[in-house]
N, C-alpha and C. Protein backbone atom coordinates (compact mmCIF):
# COMPACT_ATOMS: atom_id res chain seq x y z
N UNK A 1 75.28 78.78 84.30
CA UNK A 1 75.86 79.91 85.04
C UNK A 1 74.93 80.29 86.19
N UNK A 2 75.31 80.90 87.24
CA UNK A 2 74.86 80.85 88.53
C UNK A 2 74.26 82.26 88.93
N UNK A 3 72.96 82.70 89.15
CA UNK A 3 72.98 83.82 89.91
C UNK A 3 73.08 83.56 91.61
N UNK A 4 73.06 84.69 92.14
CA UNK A 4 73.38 84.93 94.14
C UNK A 4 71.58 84.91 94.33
N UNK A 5 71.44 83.99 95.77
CA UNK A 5 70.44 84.84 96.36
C UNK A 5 71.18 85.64 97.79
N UNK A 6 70.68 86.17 98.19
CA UNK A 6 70.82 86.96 98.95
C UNK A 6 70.97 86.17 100.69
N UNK A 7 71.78 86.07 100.87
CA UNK A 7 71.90 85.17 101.98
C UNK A 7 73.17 86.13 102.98
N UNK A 8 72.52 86.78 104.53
CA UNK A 8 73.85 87.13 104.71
C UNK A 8 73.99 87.25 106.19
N UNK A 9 75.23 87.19 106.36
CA UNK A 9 75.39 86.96 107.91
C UNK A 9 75.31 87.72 108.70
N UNK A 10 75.16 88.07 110.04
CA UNK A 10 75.30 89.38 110.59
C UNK A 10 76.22 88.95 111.94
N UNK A 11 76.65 90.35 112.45
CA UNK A 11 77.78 90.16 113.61
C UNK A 11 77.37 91.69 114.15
N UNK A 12 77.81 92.05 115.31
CA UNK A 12 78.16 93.04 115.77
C UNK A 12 76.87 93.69 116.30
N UNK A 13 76.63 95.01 116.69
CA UNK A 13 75.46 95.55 117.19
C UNK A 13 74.35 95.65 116.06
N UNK A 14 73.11 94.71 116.44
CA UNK A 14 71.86 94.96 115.47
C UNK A 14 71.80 96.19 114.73
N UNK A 15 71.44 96.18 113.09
CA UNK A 15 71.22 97.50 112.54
C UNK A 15 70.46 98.31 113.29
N UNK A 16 69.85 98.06 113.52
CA UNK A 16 68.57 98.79 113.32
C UNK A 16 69.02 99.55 115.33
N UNK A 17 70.15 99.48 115.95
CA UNK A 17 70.85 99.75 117.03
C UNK A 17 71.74 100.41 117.03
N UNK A 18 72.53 100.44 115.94
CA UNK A 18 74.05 100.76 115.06
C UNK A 18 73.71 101.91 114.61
N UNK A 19 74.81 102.91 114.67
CA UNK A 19 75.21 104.61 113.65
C UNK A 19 75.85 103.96 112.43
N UNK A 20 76.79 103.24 112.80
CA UNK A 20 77.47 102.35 111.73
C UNK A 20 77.58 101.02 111.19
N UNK A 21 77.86 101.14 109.83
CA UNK A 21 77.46 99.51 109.50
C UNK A 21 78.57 99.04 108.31
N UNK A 22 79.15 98.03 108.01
CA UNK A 22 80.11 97.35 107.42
C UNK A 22 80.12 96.79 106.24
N UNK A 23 79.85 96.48 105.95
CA UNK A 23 79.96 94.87 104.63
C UNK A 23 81.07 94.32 104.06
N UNK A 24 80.72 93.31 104.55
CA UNK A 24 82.22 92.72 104.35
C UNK A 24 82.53 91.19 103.28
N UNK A 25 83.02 91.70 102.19
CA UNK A 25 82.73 90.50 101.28
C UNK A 25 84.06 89.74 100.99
N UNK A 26 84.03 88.45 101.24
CA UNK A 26 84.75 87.18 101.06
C UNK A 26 85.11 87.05 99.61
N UNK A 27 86.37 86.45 99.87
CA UNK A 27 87.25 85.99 98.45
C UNK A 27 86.65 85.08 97.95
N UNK A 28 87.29 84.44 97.06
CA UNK A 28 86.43 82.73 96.08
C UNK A 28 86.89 81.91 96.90
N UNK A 29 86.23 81.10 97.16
CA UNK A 29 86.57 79.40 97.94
C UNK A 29 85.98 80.02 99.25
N UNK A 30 85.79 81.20 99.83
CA UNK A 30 85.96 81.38 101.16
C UNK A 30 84.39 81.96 101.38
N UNK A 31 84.17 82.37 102.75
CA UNK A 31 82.81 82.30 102.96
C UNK A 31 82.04 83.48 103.99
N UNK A 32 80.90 84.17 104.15
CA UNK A 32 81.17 85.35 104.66
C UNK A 32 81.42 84.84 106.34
N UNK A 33 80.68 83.95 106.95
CA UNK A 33 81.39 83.59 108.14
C UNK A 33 83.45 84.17 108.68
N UNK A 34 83.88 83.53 107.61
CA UNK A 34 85.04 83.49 107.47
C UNK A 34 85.78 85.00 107.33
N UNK A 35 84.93 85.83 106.35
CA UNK A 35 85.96 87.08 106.29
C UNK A 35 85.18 88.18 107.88
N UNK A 36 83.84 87.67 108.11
CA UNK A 36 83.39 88.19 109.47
C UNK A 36 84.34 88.09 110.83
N UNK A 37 85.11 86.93 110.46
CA UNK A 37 86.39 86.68 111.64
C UNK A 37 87.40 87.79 111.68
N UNK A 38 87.52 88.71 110.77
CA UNK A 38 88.34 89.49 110.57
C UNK A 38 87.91 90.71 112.00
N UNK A 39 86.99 90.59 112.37
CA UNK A 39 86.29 91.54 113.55
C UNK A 39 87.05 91.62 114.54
N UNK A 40 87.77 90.42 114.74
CA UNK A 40 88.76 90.48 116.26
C UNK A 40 89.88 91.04 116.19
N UNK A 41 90.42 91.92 114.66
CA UNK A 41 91.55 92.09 114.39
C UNK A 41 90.86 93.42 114.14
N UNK A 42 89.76 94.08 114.19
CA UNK A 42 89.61 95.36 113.39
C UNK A 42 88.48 96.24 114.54
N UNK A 43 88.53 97.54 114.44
CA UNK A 43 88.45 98.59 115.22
C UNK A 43 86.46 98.46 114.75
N UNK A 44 85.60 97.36 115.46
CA UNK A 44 84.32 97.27 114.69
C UNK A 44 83.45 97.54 115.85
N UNK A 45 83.99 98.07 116.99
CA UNK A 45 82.95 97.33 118.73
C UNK A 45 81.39 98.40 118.12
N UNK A 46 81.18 99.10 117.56
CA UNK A 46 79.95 100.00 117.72
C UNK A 46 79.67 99.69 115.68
N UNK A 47 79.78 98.42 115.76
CA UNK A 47 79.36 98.55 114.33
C UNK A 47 78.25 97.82 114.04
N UNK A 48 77.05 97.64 113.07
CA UNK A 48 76.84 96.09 112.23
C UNK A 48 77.18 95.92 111.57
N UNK A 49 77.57 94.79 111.50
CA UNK A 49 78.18 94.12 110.92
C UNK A 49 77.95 93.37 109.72
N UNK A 50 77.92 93.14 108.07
CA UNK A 50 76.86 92.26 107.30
C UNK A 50 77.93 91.59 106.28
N UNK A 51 77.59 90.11 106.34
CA UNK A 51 78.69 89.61 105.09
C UNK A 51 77.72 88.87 104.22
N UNK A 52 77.14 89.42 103.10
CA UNK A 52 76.56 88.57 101.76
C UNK A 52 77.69 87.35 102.12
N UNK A 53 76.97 85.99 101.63
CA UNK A 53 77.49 84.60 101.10
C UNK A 53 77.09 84.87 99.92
N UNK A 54 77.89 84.40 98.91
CA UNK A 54 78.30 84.04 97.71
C UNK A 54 77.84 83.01 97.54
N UNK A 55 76.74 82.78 96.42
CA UNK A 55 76.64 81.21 96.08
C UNK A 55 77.72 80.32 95.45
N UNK A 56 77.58 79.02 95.92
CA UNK A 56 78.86 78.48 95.15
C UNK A 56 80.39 79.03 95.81
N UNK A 57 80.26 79.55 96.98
CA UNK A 57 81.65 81.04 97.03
C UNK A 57 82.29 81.48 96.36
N UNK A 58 81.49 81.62 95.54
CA UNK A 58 82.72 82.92 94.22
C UNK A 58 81.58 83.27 94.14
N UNK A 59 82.07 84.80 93.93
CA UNK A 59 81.07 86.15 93.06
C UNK A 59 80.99 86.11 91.30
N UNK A 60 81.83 85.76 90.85
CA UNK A 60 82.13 85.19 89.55
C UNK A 60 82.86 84.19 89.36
N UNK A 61 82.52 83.54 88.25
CA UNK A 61 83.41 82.32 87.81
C UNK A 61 84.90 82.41 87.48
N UNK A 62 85.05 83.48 86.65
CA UNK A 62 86.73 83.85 86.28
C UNK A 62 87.37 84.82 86.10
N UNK A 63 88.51 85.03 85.97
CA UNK A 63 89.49 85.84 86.58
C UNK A 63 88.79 87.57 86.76
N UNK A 64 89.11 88.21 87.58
CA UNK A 64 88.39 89.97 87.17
C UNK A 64 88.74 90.36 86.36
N UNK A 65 89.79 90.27 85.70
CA UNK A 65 90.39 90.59 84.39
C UNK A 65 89.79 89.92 83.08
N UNK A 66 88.88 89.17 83.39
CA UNK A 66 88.23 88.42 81.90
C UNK A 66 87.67 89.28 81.41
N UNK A 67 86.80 89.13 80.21
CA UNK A 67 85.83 90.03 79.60
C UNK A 67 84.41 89.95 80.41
N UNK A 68 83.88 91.10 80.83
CA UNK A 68 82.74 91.31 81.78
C UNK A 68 81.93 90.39 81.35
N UNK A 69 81.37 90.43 80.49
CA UNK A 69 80.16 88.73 79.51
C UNK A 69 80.51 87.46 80.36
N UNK A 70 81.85 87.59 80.56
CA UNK A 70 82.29 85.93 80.41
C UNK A 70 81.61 85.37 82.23
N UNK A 71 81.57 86.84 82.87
CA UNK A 71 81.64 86.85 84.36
C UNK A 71 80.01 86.80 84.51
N UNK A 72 79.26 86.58 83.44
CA UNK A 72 77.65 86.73 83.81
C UNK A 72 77.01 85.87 83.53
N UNK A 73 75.76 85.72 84.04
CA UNK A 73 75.36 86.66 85.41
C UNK A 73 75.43 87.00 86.92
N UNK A 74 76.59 86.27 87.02
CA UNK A 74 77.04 85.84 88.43
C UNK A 74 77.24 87.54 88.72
N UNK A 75 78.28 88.10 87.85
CA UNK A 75 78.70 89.52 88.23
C UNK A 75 77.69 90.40 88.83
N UNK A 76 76.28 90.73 87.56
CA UNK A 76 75.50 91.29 87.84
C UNK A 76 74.80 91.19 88.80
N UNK A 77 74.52 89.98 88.92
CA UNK A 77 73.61 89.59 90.78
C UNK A 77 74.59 89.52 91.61
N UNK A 78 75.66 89.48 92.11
CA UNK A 78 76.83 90.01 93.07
C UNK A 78 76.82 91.55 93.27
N UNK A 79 76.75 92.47 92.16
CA UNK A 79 76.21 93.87 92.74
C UNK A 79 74.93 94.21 93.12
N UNK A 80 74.07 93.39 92.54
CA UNK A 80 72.66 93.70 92.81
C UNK A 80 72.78 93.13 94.29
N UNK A 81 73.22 92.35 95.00
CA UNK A 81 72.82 91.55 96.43
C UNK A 81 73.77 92.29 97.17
N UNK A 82 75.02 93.71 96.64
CA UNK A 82 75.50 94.85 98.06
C UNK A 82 74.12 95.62 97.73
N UNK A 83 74.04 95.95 96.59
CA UNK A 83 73.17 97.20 96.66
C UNK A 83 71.56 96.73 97.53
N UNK A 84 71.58 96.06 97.32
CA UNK A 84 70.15 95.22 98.45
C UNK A 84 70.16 95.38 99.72
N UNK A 85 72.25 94.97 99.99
CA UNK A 85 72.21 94.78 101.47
C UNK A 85 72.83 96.39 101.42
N UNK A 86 72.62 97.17 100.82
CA UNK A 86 72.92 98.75 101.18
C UNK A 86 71.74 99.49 101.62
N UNK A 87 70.50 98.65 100.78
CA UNK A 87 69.18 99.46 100.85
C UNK A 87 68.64 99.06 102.46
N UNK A 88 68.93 97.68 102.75
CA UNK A 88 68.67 97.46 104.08
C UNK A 88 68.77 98.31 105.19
N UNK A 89 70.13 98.42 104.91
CA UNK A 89 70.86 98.86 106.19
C UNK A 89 70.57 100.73 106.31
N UNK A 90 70.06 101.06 105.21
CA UNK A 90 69.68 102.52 105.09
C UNK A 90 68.32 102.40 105.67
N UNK A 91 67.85 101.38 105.29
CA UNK A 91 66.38 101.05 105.85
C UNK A 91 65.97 101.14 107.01
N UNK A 92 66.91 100.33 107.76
CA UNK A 92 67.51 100.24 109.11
C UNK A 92 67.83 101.83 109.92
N UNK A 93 67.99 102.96 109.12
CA UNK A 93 68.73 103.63 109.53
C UNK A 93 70.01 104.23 109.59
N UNK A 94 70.63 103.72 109.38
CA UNK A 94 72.13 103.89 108.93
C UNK A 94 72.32 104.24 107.36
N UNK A 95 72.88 106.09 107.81
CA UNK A 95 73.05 107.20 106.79
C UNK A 95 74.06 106.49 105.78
N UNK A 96 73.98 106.76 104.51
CA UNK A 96 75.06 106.03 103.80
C UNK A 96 76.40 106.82 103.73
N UNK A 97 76.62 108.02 104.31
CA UNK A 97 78.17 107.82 105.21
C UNK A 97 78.75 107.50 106.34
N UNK A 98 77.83 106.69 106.68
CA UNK A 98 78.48 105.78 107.80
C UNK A 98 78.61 104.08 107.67
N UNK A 99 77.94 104.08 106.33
CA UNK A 99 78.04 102.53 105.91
C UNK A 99 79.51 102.38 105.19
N UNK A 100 80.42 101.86 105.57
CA UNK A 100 81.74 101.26 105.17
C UNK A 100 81.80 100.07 104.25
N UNK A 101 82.69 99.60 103.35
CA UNK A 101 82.89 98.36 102.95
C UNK A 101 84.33 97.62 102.78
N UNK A 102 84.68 96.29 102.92
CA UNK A 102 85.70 95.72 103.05
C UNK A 102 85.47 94.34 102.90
N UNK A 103 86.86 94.12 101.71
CA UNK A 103 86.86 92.81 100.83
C UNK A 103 87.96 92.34 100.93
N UNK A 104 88.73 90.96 100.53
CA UNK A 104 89.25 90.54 100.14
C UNK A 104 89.34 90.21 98.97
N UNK A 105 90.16 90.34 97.88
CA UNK A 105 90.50 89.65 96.88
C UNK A 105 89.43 89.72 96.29
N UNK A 106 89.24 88.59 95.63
CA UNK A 106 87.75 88.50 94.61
C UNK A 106 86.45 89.58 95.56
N UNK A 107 86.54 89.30 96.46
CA UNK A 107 85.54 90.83 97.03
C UNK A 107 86.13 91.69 96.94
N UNK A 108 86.88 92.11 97.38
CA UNK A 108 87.89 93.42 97.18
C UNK A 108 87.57 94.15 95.91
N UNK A 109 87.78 93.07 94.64
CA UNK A 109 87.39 93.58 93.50
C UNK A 109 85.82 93.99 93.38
N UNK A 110 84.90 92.92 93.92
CA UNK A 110 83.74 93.38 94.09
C UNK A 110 82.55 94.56 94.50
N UNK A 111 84.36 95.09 96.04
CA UNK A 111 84.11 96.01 96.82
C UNK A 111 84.28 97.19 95.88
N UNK A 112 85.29 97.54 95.10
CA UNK A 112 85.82 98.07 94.35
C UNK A 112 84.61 98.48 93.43
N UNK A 113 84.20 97.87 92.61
CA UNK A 113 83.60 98.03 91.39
C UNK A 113 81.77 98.77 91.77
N UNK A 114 81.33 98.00 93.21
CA UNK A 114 80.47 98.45 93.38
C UNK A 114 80.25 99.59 93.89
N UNK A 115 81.40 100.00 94.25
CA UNK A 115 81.36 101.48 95.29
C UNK A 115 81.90 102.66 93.99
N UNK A 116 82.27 102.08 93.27
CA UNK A 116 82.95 103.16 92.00
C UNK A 116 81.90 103.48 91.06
N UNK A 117 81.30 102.39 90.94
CA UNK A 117 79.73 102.55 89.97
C UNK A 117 78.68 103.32 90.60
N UNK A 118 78.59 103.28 91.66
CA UNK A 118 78.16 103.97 92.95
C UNK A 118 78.99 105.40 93.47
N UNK A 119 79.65 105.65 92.88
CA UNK A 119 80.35 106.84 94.01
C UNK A 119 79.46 107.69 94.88
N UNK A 120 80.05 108.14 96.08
CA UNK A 120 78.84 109.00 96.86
C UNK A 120 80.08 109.25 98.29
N UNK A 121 79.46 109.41 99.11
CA UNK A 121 79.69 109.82 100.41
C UNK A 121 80.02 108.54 101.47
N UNK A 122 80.42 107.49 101.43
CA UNK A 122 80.41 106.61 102.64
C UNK A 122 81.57 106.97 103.73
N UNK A 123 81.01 105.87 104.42
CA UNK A 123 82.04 106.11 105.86
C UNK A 123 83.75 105.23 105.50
N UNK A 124 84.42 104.63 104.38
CA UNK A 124 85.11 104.39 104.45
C UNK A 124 85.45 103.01 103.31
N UNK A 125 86.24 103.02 102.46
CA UNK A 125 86.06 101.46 101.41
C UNK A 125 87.82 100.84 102.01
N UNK A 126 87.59 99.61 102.02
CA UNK A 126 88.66 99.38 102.71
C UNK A 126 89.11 97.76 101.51
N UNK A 127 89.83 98.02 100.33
CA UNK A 127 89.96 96.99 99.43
C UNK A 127 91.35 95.88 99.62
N UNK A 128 91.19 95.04 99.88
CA UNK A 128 92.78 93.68 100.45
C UNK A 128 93.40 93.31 99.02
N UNK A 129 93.49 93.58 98.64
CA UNK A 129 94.30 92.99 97.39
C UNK A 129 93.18 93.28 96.13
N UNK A 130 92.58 93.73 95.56
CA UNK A 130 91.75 94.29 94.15
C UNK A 130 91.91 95.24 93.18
N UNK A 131 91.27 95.30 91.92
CA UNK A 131 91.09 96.17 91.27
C UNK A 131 89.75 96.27 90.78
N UNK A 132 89.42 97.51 90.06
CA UNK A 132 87.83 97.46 89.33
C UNK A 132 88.37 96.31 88.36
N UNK A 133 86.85 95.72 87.66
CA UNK A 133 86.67 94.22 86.94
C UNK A 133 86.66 94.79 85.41
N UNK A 134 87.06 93.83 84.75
CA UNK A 134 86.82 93.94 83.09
C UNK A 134 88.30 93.58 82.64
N UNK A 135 88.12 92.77 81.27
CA UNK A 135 89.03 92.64 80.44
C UNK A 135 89.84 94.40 80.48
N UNK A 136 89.11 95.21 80.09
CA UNK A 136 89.40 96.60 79.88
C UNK A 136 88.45 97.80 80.91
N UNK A 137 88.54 98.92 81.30
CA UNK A 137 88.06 99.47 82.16
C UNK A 137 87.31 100.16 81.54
N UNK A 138 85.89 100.60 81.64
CA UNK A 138 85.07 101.25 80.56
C UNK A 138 84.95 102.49 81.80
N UNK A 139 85.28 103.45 81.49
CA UNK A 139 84.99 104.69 82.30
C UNK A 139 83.80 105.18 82.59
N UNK A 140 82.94 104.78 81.05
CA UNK A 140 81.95 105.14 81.79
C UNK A 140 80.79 104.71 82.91
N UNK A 141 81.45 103.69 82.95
CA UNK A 141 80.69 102.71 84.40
C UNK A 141 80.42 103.37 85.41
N UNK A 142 81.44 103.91 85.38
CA UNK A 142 82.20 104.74 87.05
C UNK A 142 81.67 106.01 87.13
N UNK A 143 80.52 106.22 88.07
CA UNK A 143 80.03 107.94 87.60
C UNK A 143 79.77 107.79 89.10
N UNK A 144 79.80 109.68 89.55
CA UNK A 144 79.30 110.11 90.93
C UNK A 144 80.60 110.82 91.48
N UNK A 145 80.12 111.06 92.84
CA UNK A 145 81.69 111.87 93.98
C UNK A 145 81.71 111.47 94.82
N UNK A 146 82.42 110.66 95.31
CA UNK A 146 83.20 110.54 96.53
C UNK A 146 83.07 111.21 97.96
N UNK A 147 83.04 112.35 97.24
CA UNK A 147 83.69 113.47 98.62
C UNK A 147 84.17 113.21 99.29
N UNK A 148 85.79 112.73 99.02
CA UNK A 148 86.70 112.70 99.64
C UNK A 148 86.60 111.41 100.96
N UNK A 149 86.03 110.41 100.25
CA UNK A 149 85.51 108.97 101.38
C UNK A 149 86.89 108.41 101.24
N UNK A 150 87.54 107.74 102.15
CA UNK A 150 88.54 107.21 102.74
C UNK A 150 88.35 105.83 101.99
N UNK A 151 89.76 105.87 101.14
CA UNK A 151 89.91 104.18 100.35
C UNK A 151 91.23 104.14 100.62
N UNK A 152 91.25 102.59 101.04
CA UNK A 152 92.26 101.58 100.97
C UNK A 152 92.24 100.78 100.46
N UNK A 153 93.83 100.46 99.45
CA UNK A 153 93.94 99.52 98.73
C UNK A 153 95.02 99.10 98.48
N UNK A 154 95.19 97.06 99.22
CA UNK A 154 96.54 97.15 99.09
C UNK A 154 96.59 96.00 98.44
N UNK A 155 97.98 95.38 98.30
CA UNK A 155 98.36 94.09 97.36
C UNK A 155 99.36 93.60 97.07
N UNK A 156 100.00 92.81 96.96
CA UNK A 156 101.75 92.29 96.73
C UNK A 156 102.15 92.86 95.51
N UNK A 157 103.20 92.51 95.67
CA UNK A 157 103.87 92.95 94.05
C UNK A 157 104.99 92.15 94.23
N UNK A 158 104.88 91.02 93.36
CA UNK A 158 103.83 90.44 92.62
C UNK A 158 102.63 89.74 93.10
N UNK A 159 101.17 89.90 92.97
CA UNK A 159 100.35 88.98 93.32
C UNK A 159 99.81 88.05 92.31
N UNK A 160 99.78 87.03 92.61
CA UNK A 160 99.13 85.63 91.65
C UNK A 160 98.07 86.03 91.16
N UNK A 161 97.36 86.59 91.43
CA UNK A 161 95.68 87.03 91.27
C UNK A 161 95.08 88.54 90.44
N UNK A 162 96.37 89.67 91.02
CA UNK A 162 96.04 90.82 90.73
C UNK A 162 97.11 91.72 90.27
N UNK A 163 97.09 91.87 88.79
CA UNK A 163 98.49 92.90 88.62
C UNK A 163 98.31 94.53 89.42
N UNK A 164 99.80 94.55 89.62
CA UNK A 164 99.57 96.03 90.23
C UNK A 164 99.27 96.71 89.08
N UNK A 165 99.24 97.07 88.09
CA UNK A 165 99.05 97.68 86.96
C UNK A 165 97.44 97.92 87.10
N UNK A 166 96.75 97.15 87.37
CA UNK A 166 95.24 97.34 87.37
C UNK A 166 95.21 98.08 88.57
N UNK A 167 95.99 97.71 89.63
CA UNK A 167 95.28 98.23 90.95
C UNK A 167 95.44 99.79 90.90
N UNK A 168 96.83 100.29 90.09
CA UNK A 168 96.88 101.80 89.56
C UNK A 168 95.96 102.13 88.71
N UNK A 169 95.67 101.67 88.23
CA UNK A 169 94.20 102.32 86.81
C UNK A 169 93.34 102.29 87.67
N UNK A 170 92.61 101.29 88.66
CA UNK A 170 92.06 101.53 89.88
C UNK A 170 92.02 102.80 90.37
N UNK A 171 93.34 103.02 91.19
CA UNK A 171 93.67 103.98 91.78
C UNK A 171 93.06 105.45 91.13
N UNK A 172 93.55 105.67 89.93
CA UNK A 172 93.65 106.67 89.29
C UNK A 172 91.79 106.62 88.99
N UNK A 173 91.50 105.99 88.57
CA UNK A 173 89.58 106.08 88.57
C UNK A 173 89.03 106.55 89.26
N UNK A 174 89.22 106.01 90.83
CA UNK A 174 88.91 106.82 92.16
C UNK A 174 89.15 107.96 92.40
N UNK A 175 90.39 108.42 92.18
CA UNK A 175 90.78 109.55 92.22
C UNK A 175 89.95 111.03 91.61
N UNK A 176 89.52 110.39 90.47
CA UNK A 176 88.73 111.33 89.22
C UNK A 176 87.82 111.70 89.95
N UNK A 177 86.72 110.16 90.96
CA UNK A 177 85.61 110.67 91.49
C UNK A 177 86.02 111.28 92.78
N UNK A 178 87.00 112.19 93.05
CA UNK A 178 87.12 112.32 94.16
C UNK A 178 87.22 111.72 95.67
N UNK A 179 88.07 110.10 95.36
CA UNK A 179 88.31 109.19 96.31
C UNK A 179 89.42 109.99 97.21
N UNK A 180 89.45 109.46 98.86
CA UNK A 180 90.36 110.08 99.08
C UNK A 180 91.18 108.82 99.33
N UNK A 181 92.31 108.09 98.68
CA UNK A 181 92.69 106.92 98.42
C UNK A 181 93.96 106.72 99.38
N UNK A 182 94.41 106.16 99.84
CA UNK A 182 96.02 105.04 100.41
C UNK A 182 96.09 103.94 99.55
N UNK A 183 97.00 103.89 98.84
CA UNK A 183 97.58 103.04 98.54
C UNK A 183 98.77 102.30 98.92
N UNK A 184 98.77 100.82 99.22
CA UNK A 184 99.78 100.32 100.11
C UNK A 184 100.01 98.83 99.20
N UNK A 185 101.55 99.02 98.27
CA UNK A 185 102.17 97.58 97.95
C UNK A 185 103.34 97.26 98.98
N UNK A 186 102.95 95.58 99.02
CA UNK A 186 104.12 95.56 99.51
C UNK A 186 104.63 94.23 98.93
N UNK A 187 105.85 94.32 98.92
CA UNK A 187 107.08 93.83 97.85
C UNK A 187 106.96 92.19 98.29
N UNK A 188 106.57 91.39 97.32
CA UNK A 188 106.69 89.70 97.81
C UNK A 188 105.61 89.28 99.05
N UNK A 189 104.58 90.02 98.89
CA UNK A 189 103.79 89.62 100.58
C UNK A 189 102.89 88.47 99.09
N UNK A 190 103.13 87.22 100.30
CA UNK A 190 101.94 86.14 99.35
C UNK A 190 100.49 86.82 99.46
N UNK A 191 99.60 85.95 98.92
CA UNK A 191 98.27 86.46 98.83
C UNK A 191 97.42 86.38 100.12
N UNK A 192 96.98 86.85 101.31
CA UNK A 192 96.87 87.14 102.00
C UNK A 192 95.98 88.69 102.89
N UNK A 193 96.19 88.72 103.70
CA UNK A 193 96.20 90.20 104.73
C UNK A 193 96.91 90.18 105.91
N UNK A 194 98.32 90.92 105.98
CA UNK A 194 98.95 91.36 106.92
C UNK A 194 98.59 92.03 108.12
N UNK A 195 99.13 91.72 109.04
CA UNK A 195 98.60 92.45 110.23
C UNK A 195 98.65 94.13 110.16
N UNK A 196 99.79 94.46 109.52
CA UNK A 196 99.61 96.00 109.04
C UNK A 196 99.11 96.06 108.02
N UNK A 197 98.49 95.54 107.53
CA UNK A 197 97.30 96.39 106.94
C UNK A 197 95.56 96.14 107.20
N UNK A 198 96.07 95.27 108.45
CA UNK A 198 94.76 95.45 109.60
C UNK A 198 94.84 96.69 110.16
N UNK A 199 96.08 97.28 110.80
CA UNK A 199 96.53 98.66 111.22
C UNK A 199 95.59 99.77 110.37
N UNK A 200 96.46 99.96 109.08
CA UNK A 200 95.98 100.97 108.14
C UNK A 200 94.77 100.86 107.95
N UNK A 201 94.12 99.46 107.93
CA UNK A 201 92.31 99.93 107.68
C UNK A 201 91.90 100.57 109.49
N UNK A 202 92.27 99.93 109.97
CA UNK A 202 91.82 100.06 111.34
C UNK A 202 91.67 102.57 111.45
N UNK A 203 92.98 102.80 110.77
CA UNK A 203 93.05 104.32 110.53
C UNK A 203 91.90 104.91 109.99
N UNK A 204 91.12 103.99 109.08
CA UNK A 204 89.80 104.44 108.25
C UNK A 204 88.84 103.85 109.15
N UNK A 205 88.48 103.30 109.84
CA UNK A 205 87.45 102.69 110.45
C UNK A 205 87.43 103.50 111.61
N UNK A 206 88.61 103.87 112.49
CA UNK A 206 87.96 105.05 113.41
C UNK A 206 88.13 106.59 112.89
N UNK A 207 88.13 106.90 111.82
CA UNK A 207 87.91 108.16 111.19
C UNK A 207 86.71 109.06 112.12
């Protein structure tokens, strides 16, 4: 089984130049280069920009819905290498409500789980198709407040990957910590990101 090192790309205005800063984590098979392309479609000109690579490109081996064990230690060093590239970028300067995050899919979930275990103040969570991880959702994972930070989270119905059923228990978790949440299904969209819901994040990104 595989842990992450810390390997990650950068785009956009140098941290340590930047009010604001991003992270942006890639699905399985795919790579942070790749979800960094998403920049030409999204409201980022005064941002930095940071995408962890995934060793192997997956954050875990199997499904988010497995039993958390089955996902380690890949899982555990996949949160430990945002929270690294969180400490950076605070390091850098950049207040942690102005640091944003945005995933796809297997990140999405990633994005998800680390910002919920984390709750606090950021500039914006922006999730493409996810839910929090686990066979079952242990509540008490999930501690902190929000204050009312801007989440998006969207996904097909049906998606191959992610029941909407999780992405509502999701939903409703966030909520507790005081997420201020959008939720957006849409009916038969394959697995993917639509240009509207480049739109709708684009609404949280110039907040």
């Amino acid at each position: 089984m595989y842990r992450h090192t810390k390997q990650v790309v950068s785009a956009g205005i140098p941290a340590e130049q930047a009010k604001k800063a991003i992270i942006m984590l890639h699905g399985r098979g795919a790579s942070a280069s790749g979800i960094i392309s998403l920049k030409d479609h999204l409201d980022l000109q005064d941002f930095a920009i940071v995408g962890p690579q995934a060793t192997e490109h997956s954050w875990y081996p199997y499904s988010f819905m497995a039993p958390v064990e089955n996902n380690q230690p890949a899982l555990d060093s996949a949160l430990e290498v945002i929270s690294d590239t969180v400490d950076d970028l605070k390091q850098q300067g950049i207040a942690q409500e102005n640091i944003y995050f945005l995933g796809f899919s297997q990140g999405a979930c990633l994005t998800l789980e680390y910002t919920t275990r984390n709750a606090g103040k950021y500039g914006g969570i922006i999730a493409f198709t996810g839910g929090l991880i686990g066979e079952k959702l242990v509540n008490e994972n999930y501690q902190g407040n929000f204050d009312n930070t801007p989440v998006l989270i969207t996904t097909g119905d049906p998606d191959p990957h992610v029941p909407v059923s999780r992405v509502n228990e999701s939903v409703d978790v966030l909520k507790i910590l005081n997420a201020d949440v959008t939720l957006k299904i849409y009916k038969g969209r394959p697995h993917t990101i639509t240009g509207e819901e480049l739109e709708v994040a684009n609404a949280i990104l110039k907040r």
